[in-house]
C-alpha atoms as a PDB file:
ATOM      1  CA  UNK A   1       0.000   0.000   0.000  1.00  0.00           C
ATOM      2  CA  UNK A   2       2.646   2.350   0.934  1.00  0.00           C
ATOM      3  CA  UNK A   3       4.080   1.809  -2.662  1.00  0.00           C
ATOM      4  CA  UNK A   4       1.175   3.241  -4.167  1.00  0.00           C
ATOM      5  CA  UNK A   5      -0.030   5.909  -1.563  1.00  0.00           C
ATOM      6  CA  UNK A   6       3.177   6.980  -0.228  1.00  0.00           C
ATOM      7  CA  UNK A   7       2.150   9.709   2.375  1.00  0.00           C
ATOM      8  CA  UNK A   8       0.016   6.317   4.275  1.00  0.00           C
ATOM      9  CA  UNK A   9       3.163   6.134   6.489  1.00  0.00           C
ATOM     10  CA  UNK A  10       3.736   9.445   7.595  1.00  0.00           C
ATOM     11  CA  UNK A  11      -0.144   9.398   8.558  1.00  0.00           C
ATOM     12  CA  UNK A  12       0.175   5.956  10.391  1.00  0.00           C
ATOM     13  CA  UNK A  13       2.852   7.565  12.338  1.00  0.00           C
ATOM     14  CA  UNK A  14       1.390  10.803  13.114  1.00  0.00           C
ATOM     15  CA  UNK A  15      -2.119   9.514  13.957  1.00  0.00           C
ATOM     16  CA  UNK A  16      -0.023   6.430  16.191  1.00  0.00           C
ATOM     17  CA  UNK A  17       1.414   9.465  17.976  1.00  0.00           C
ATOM     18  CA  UNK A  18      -1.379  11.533  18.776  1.00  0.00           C
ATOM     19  CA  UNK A  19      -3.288   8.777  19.938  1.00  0.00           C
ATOM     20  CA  UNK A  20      -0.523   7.684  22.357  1.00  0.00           C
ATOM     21  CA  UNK A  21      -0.432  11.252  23.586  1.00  0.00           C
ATOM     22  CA  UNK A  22      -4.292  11.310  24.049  1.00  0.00           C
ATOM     23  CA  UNK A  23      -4.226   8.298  25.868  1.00  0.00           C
ATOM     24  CA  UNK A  24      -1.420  10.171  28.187  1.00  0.00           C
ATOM     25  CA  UNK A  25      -3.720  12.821  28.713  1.00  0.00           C
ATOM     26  CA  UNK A  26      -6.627  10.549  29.556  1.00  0.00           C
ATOM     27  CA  UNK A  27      -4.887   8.728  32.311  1.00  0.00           C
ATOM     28  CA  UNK A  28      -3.370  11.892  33.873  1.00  0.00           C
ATOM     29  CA  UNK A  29      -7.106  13.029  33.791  1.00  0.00           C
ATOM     30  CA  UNK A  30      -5.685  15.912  32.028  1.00  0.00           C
ATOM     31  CA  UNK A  31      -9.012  17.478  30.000  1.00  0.00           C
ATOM     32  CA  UNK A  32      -9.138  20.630  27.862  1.00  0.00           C
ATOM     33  CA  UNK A  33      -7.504  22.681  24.765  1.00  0.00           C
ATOM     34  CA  UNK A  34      -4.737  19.793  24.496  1.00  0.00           C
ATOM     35  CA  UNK A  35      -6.800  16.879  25.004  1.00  0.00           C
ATOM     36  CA  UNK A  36      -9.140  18.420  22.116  1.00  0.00           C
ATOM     37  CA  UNK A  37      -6.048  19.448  19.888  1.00  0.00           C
ATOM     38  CA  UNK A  38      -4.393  15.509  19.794  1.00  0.00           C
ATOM     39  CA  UNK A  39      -7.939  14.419  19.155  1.00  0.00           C
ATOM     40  CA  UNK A  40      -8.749  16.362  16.389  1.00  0.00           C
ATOM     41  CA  UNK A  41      -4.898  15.579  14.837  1.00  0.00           C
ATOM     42  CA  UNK A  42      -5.715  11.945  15.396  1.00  0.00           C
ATOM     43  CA  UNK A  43      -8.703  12.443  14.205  1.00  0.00           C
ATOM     44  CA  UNK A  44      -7.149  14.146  10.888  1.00  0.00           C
ATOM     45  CA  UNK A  45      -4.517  11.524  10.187  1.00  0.00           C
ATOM     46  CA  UNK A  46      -7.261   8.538  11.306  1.00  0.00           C
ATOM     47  CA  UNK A  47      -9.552   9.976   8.603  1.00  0.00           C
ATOM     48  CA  UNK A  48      -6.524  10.121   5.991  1.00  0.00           C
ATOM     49  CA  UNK A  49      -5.988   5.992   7.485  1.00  0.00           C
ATOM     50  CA  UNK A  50      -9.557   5.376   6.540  1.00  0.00           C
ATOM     51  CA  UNK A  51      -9.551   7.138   3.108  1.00  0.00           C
ATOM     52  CA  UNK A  52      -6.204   5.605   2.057  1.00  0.00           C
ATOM     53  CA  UNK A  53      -7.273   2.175   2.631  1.00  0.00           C
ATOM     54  CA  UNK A  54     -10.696   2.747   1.167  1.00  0.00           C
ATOM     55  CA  UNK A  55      -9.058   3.961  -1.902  1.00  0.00           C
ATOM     56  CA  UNK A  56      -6.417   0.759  -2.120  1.00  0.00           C
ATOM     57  CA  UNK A  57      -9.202  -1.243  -1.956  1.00  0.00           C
ATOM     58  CA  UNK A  58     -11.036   0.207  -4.611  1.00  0.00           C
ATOM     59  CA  UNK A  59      -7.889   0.123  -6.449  1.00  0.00           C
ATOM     60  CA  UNK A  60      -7.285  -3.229  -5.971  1.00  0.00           C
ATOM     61  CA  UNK A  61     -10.697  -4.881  -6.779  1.00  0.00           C
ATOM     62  CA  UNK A  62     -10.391  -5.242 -10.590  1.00  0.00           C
ATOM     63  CA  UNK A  63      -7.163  -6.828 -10.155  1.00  0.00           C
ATOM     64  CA  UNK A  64      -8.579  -9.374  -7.811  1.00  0.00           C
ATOM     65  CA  UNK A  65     -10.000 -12.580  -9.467  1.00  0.00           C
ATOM     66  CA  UNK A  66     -10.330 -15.100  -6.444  1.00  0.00           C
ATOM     67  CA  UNK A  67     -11.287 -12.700  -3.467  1.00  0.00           C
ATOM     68  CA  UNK A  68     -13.215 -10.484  -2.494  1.00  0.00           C
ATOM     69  CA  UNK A  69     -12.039  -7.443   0.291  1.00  0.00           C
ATOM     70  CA  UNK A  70     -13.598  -4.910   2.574  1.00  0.00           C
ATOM     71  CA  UNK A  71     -12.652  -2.745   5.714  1.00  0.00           C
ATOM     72  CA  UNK A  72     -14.651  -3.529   8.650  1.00  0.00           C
ATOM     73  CA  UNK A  73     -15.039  -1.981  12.013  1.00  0.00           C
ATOM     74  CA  UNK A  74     -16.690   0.789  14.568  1.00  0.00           C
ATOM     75  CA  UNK A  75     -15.321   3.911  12.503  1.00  0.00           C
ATOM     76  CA  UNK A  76     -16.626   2.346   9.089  1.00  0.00           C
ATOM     77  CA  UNK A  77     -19.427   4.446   9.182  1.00  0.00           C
ATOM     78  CA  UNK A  78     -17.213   7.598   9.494  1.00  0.00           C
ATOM     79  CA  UNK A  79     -16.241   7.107   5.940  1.00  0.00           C
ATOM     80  CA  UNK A  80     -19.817   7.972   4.849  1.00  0.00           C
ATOM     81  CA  UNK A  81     -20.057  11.414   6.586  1.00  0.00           C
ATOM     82  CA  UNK A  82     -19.264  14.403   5.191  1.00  0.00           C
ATOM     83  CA  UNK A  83     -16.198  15.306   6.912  1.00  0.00           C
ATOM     84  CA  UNK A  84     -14.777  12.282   8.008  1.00  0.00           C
ATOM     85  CA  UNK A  85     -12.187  13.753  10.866  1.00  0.00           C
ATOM     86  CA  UNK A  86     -14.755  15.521  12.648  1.00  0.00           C
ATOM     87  CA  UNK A  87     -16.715  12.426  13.100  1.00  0.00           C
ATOM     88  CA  UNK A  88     -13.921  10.947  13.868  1.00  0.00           C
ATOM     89  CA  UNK A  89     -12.721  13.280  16.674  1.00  0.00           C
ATOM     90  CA  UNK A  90     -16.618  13.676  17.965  1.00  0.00           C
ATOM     91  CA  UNK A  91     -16.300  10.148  18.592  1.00  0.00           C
ATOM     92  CA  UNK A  92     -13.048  10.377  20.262  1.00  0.00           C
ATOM     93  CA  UNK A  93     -14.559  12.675  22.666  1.00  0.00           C
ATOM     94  CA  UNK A  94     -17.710  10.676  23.274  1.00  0.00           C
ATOM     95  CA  UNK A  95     -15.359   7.740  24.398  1.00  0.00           C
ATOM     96  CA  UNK A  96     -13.683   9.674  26.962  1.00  0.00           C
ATOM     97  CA  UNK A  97     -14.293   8.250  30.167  1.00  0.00           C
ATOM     98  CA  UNK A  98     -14.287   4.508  29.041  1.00  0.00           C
ATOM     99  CA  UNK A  99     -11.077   5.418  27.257  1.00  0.00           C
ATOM    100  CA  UNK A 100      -9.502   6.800  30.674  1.00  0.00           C
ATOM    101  CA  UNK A 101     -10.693   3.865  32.487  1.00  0.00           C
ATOM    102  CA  UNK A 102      -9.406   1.081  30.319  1.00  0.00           C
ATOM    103  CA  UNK A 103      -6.486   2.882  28.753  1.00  0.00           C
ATOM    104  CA  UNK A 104      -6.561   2.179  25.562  1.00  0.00           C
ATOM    105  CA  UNK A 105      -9.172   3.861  22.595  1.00  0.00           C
ATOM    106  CA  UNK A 106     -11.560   1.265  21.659  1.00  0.00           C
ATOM    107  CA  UNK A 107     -12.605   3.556  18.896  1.00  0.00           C
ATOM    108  CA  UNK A 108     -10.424   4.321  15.443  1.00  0.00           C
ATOM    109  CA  UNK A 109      -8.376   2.848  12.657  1.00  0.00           C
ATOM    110  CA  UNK A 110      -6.517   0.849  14.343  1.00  0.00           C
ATOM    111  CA  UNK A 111      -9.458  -0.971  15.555  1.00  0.00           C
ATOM    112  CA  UNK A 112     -10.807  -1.474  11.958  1.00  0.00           C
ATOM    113  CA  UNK A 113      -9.784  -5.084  10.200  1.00  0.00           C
ATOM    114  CA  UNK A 114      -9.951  -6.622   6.588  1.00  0.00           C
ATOM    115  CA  UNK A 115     -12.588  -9.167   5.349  1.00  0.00           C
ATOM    116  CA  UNK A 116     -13.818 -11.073   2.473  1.00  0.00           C
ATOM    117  CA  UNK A 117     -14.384 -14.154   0.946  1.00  0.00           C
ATOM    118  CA  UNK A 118     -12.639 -16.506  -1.831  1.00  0.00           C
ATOM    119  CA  UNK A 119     -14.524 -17.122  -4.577  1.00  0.00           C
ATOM    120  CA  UNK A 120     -14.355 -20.867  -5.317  1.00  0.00           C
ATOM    121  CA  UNK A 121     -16.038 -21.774  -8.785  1.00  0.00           C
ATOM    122  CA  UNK A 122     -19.522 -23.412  -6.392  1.00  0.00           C
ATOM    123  CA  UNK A 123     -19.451 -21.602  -3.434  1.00  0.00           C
ATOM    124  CA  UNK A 124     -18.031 -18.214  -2.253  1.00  0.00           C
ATOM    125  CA  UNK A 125     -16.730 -18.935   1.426  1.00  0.00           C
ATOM    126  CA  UNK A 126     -16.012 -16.402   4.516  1.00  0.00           C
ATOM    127  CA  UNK A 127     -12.230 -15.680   5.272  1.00  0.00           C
ATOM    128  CA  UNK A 128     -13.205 -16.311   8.852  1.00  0.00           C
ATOM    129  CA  UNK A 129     -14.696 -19.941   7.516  1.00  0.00           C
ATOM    130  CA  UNK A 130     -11.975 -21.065   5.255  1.00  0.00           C
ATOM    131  CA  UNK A 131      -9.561 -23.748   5.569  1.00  0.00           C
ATOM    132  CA  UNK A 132      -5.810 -23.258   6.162  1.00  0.00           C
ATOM    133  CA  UNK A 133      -5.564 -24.540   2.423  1.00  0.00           C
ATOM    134  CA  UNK A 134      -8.498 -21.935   1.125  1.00  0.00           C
ATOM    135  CA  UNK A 135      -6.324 -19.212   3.527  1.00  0.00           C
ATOM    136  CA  UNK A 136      -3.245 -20.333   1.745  1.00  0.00           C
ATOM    137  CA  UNK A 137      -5.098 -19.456  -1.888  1.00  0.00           C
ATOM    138  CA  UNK A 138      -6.528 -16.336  -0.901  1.00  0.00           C
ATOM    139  CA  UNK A 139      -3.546 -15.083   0.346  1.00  0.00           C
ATOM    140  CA  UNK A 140      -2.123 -15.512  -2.966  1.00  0.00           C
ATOM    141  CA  UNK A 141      -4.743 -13.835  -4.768  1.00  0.00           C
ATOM    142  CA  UNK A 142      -4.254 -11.065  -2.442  1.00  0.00           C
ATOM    143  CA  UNK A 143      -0.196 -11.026  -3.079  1.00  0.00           C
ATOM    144  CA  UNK A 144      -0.631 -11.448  -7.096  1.00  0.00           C
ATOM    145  CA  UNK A 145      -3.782  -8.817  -7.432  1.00  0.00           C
ATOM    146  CA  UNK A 146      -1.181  -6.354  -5.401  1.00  0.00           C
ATOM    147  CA  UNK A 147       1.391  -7.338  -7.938  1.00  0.00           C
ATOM    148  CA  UNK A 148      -0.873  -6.271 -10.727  1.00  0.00           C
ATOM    149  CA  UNK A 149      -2.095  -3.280  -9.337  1.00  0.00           C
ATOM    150  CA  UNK A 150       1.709  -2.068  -8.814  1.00  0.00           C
ATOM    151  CA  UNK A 151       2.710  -3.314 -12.640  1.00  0.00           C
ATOM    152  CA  UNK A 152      -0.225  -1.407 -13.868  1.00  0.00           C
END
């Protein structure tokens, strides 16, 4: 992915270190300007996450001839508002307390996960269903419809 949308890393790292920095915030019970600020930058860089990876997978569909892929996850919907980061960060906000008490952020990009199914010529069968063998082939679907996407 970061082959063909090279500023993905610098927004994995960014939104990686805001969120650490919330969550150092939350469990000093330190509220405010600052807590608001590193939610609304990991809010920025978790919407460019969610867009990046929504547009690799739409990028990598037509070269995919055995599988099919999707994003899944809480912040899914996010993707369908109109600004994606401030749904994002009002979300962020909402999860406060529960954030604070468990220390970690149950809500973002990082929580978010790939599915889909292989397509078999009879049947099309769940990734979460398939056999270590059917794993085996869609992983190489995946690897060779990346290869095809990058040679295009």
């Amino acid at each position: 992915m970061f082959a063909l949308i090279p500023s993905h890393a610098e927004a994995c790292t960014r939104y990686k270190h805001h969120l650490k920095n919330r969550s150092r915030l939350l469990k000093d019970n330190i509220r405010g300007d600052w807590l608001d600020l590193e939610e609304q930058k990991a809010a920025e860089f978790g919407a460019q996450i969610l867009q990046n990876r929504a547009e690799y997978l739409r990028l990598l569909a037509p070269h995919c001839t055995n599988i099919t892929i999707e994003q899944t996850g809480s912040c899914q919907s996010a993707l369908e508002a109109e600004d994606v980061a401030t749904r994002l960060a009002d979300q962020f906000s909402i999860n406060r307390d529960r954030d604070a008490q468990y220390g970690d952020s149950s809500f973002g990009p990082h929580r978010s996960d790939f599915t889909g199914s292989l397509i078999l010529p009879d049947q099309s069968v769940s990734f979460d269903r398939c056999s270590s063998g059917q794993h085996k082939r869609a992983l190489v679907g995946l690897l060779l419809a990346h290869a095809r996407l990058l040679k295009q």
